[in-house]
C-alpha atoms as a PDB file:
ATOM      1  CA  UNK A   1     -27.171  23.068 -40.591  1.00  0.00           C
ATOM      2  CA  UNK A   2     -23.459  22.252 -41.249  1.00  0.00           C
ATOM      3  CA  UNK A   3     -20.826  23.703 -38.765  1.00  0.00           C
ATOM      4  CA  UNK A   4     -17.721  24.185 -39.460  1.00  0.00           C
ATOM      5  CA  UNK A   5     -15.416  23.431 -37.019  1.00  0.00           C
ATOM      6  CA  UNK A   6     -11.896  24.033 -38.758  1.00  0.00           C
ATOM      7  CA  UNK A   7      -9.781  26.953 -36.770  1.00  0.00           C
ATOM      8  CA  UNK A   8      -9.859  29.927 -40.282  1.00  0.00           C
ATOM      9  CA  UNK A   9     -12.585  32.162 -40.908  1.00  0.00           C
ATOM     10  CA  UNK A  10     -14.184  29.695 -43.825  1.00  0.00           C
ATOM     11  CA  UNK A  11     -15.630  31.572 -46.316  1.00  0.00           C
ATOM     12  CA  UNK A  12     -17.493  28.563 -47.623  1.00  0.00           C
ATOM     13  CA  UNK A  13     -19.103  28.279 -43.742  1.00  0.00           C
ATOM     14  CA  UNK A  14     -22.957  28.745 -44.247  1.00  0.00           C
ATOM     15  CA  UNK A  15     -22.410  31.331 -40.927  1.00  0.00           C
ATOM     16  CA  UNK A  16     -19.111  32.952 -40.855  1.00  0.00           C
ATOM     17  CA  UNK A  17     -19.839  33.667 -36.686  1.00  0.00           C
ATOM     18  CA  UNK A  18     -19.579  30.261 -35.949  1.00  0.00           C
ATOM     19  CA  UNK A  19     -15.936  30.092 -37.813  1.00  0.00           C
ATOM     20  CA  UNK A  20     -14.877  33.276 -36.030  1.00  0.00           C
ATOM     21  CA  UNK A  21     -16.072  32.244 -32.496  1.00  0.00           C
ATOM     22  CA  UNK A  22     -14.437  28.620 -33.639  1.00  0.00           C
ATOM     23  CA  UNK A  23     -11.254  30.465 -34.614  1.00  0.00           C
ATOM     24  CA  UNK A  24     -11.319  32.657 -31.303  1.00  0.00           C
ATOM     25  CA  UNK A  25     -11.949  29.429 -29.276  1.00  0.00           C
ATOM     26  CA  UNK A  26      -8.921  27.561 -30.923  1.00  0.00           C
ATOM     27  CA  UNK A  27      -6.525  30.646 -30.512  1.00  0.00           C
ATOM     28  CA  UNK A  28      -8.063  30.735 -26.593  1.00  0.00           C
ATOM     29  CA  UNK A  29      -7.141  27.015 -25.983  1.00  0.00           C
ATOM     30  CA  UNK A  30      -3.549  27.024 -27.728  1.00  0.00           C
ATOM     31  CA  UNK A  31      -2.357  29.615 -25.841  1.00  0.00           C
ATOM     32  CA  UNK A  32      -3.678  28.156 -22.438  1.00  0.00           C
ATOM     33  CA  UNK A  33      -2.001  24.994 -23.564  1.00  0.00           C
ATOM     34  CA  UNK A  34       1.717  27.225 -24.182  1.00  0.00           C
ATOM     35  CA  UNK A  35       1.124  29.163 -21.234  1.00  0.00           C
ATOM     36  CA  UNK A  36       0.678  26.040 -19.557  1.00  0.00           C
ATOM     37  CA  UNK A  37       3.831  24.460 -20.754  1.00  0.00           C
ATOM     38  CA  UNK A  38       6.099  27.274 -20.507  1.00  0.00           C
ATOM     39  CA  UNK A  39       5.030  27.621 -17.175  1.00  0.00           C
ATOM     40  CA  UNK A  40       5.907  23.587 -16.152  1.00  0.00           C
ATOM     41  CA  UNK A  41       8.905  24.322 -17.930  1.00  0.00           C
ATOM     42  CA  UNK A  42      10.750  27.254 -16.468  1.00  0.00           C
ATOM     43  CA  UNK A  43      12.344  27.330 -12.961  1.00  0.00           C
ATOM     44  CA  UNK A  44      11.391  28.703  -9.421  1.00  0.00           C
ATOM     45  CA  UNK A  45      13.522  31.945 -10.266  1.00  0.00           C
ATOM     46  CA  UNK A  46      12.591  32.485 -13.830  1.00  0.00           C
ATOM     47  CA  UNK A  47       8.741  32.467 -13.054  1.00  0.00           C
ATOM     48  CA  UNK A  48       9.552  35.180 -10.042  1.00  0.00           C
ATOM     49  CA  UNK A  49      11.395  37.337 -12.339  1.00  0.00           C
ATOM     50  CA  UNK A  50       8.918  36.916 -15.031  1.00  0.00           C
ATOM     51  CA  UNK A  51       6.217  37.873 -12.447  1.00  0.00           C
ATOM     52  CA  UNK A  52       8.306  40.917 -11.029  1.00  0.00           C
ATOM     53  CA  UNK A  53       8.798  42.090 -14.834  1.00  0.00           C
ATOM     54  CA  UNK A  54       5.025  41.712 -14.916  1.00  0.00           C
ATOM     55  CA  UNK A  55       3.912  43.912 -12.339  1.00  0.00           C
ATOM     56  CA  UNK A  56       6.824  46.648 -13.025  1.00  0.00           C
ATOM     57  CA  UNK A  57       5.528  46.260 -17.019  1.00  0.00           C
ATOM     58  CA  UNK A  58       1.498  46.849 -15.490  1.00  0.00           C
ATOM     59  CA  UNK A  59       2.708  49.722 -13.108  1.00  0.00           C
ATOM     60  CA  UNK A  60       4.402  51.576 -15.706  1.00  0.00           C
ATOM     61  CA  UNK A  61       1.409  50.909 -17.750  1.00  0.00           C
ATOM     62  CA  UNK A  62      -0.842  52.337 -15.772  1.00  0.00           C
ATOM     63  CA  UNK A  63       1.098  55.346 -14.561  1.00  0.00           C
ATOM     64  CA  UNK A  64       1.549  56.375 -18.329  1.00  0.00           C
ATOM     65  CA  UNK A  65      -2.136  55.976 -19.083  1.00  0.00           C
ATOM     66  CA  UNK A  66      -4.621  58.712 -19.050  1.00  0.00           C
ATOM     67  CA  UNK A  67      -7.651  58.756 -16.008  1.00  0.00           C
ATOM     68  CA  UNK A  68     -10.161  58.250 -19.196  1.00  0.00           C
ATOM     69  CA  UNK A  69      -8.124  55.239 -20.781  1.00  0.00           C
ATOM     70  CA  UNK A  70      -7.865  53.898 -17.627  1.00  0.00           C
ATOM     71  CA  UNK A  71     -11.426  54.446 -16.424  1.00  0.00           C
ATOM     72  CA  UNK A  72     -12.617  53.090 -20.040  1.00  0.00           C
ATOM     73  CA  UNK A  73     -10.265  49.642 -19.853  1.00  0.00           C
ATOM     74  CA  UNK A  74     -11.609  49.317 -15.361  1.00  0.00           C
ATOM     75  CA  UNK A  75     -15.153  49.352 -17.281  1.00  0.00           C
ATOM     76  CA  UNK A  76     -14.186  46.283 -20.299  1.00  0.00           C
ATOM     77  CA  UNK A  77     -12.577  44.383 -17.423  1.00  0.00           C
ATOM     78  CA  UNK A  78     -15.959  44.834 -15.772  1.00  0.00           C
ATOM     79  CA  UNK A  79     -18.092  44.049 -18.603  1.00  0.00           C
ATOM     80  CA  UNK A  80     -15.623  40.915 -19.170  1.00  0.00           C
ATOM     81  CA  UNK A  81     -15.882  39.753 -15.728  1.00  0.00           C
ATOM     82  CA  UNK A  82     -19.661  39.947 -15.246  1.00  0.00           C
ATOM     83  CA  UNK A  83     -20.081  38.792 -19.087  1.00  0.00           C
ATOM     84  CA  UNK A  84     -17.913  35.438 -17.719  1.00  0.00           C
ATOM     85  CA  UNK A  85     -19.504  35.513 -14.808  1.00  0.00           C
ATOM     86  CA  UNK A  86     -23.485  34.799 -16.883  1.00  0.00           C
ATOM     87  CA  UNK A  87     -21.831  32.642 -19.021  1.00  0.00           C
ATOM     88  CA  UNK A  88     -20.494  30.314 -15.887  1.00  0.00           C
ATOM     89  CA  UNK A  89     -23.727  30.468 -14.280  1.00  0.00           C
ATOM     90  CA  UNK A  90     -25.856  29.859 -17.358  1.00  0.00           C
ATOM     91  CA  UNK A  91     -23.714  26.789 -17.393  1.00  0.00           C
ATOM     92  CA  UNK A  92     -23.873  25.602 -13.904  1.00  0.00           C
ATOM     93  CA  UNK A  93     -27.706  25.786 -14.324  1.00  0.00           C
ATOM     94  CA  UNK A  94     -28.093  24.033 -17.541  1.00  0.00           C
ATOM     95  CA  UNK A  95     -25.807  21.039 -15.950  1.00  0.00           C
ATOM     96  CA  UNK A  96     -27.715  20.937 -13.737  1.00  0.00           C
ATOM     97  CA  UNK A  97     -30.876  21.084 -15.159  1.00  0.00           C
ATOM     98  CA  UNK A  98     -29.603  18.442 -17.538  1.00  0.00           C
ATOM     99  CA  UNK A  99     -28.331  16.266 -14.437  1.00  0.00           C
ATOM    100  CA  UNK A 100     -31.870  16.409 -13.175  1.00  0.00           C
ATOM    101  CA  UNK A 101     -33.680  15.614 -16.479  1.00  0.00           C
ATOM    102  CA  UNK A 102     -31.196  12.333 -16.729  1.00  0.00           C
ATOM    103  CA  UNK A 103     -32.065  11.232 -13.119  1.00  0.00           C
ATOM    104  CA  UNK A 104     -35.437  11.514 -13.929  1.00  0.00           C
ATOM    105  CA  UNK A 105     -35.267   9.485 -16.996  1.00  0.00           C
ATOM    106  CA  UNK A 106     -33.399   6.821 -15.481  1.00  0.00           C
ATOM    107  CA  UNK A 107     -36.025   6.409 -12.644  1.00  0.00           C
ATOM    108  CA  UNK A 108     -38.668   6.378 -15.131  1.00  0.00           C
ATOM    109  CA  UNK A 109     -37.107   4.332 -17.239  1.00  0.00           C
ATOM    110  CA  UNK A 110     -36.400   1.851 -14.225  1.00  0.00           C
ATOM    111  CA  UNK A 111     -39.075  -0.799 -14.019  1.00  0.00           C
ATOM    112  CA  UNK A 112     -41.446  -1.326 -10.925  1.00  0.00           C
ATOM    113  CA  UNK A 113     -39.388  -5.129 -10.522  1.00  0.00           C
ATOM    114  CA  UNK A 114     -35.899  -3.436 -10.711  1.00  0.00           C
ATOM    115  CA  UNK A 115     -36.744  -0.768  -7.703  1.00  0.00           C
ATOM    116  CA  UNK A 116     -37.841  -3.708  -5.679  1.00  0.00           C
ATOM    117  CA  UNK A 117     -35.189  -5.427  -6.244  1.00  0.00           C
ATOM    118  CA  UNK A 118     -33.090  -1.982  -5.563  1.00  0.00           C
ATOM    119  CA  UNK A 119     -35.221  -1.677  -2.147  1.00  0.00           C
ATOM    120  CA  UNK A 120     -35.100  -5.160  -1.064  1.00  0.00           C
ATOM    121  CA  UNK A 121     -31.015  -5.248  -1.542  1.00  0.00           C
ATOM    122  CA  UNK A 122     -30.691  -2.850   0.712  1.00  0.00           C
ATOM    123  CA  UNK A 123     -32.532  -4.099   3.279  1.00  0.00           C
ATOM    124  CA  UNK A 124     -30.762  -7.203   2.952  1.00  0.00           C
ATOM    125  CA  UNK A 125     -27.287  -5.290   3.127  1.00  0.00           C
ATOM    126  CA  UNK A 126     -28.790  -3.655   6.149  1.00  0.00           C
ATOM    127  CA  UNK A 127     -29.842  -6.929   7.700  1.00  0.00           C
ATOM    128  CA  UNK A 128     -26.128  -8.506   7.323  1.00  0.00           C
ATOM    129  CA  UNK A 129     -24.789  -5.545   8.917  1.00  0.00           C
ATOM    130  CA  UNK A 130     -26.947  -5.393  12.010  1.00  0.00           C
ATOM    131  CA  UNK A 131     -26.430  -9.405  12.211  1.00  0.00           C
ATOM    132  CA  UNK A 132     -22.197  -8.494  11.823  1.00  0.00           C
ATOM    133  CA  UNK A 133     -22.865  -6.528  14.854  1.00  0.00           C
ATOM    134  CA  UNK A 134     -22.010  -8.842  17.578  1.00  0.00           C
ATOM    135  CA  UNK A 135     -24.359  -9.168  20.355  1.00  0.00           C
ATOM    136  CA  UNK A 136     -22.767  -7.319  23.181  1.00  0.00           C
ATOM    137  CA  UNK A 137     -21.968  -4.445  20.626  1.00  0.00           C
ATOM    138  CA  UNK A 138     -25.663  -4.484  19.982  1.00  0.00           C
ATOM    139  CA  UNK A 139     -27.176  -4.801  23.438  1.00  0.00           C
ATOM    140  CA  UNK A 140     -24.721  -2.344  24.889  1.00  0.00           C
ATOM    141  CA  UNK A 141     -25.865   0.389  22.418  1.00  0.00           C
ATOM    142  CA  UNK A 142     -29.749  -0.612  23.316  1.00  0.00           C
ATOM    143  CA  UNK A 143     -29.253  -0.134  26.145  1.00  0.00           C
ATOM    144  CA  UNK A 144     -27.141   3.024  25.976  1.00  0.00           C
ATOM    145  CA  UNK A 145     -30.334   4.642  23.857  1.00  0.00           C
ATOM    146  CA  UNK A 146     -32.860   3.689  26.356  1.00  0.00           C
ATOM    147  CA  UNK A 147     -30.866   5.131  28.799  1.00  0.00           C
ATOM    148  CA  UNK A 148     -30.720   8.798  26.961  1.00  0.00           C
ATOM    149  CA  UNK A 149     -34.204   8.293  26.162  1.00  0.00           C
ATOM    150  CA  UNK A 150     -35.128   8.583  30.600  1.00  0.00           C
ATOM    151  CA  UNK A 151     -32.651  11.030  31.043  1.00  0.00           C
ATOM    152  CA  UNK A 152     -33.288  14.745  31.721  1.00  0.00           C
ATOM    153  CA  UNK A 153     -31.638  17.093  30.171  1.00  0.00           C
ATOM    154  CA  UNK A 154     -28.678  18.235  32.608  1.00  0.00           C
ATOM    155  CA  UNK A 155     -28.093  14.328  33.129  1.00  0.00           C
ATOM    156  CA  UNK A 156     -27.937  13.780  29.470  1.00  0.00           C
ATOM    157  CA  UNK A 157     -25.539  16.163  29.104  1.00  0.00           C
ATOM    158  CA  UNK A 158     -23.601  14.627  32.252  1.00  0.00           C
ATOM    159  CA  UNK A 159     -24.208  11.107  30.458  1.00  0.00           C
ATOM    160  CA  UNK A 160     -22.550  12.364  27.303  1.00  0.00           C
ATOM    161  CA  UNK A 161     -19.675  13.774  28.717  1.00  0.00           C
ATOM    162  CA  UNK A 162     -19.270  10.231  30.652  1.00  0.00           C
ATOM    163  CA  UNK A 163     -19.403   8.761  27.576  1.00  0.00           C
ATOM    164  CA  UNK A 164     -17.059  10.429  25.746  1.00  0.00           C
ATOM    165  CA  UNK A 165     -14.620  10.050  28.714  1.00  0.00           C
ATOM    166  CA  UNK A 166     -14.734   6.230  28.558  1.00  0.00           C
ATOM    167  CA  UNK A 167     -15.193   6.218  24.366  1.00  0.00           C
ATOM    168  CA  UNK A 168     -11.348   8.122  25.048  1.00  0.00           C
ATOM    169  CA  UNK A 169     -10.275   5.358  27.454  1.00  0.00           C
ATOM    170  CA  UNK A 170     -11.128   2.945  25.501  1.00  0.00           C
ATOM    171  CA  UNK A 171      -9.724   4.101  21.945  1.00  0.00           C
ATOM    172  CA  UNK A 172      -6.559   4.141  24.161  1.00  0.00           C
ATOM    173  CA  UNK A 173      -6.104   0.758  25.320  1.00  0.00           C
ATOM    174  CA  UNK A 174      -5.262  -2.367  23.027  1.00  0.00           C
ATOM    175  CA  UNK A 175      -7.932  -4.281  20.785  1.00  0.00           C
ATOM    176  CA  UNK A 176      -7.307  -7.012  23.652  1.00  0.00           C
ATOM    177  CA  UNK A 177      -8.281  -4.624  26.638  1.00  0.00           C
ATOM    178  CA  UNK A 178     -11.103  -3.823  25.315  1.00  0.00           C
ATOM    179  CA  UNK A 179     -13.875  -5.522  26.914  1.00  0.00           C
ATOM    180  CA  UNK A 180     -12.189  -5.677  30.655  1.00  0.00           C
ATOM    181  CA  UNK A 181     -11.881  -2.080  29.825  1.00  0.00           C
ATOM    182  CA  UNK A 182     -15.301  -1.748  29.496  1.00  0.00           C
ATOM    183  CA  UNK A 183     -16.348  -3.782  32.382  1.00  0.00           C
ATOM    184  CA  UNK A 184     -13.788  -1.846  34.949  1.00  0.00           C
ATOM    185  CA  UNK A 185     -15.512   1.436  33.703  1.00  0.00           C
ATOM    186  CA  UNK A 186     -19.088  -0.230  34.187  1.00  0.00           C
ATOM    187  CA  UNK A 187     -18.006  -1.463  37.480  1.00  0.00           C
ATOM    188  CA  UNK A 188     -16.939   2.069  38.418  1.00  0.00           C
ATOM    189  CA  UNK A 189     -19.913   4.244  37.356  1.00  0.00           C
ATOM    190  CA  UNK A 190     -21.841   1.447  39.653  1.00  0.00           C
ATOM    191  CA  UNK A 191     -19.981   1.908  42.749  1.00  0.00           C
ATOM    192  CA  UNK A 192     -20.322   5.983  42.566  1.00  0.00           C
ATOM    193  CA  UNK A 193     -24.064   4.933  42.055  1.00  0.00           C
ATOM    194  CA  UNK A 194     -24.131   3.106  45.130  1.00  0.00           C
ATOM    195  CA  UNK A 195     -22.164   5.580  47.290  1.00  0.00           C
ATOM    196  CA  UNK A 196     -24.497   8.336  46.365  1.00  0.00           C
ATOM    197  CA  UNK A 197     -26.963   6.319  46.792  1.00  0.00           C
ATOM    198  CA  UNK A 198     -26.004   5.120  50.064  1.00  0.00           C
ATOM    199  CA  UNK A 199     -24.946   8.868  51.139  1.00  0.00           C
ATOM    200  CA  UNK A 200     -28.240  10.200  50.115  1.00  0.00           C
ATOM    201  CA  UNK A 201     -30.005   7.911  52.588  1.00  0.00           C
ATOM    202  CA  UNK A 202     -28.170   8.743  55.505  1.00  0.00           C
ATOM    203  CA  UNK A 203     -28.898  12.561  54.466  1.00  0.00           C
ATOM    204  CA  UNK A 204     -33.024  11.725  54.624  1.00  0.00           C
END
């Protein structure tokens, strides 16, 4: 069927709806668009004044209007908002139906080769970055994880907050510091070992 999509009520349109809502959708957008640039356009002080006349203009307005007027416009702005308000979800939920149809298509449409391929570069990007990791960085974490793993909950908890203290110790000192940092805090937690150890002993 041909639409018209001029901006006038076209007689000659096989359905003179779609010209009106075309003409009502036009007007819509050009005055959004002058509303838009009078409002870049005027000053800090003109668009408070222009507000201020605003709300005087909509008091006055609504102290001069009747309760039934006013009751009968509170119930349009109602039926506008909640009409907008189907409209926007309608929308939302054809997107995204529409977002799900062409992600469904594309995975269909992707050959068994090209998902391989898909799957095998990322375990090859995952490879390079576990090899980046240096070896220290990696055996330190190891070892960090199989030391939560043993842990009971109240020294877990104890663990983490020792952690976080020397993860804030070290994000303090310089990129050079870094692993003497690390060793010094090592060293430390070992000797409080051994003293508790030690005191523990003498206690039995």
């Amino acid at each position: 069927m041909f639409v018209c999509v001029c901006v006038c009520a076209c007689v000659r349109c096989p359905d003179e709806s779609i010209a009106l809502t075309t003409l009502k959708f036009g007007t819509q957008q050009q005055n959004r668009e002058r509303d838009q640039r009078r409002r870049e356009a005027e000053s800090f002080p003109e668009r408070e004044s222009r507000q201020r006349e605003n709300r005087e203009r909509e008091q006055r307005r609504r102290e001069t209007e009747s309760s039934p007027e006013r009751g009968l416009r509170q119930r349009e702005n109602r039926e506008r908002d909640q009409r907008r308000e189907t409209e926007s979800t309608t929308e939302r939920e054809s997107r995204q139906s529409e977002n799900r149809e062409r992600e469904q298509r594309r995975r269909e449409s992707q050959s068994t080769p090209e998902r391989e391929s898909t799957y095998r570069e990322n375990r090859e990007r995952e490879a390079r970055r576990r090899e980046a990791e240096s070896t220290p960085e990696r055996e330190s974490r190891q070892r960090e994880n199989r030391e939560e793993e043993k842990l009971n909950p109240s020294q877990k908890e104890k663990q983490d907050y020792n952690k976080l203290e020397r993860e804030e110790i070290l994000h303090e000192c310089a990129p050079g510091e870094y692993w003497r940092m690390q060793l010094l805090i090592t060293t430390h937690q070992q000797i409080i070992y051994l003293i508790l150890h030690a005191s523990l002993e003498q206690c039995l």
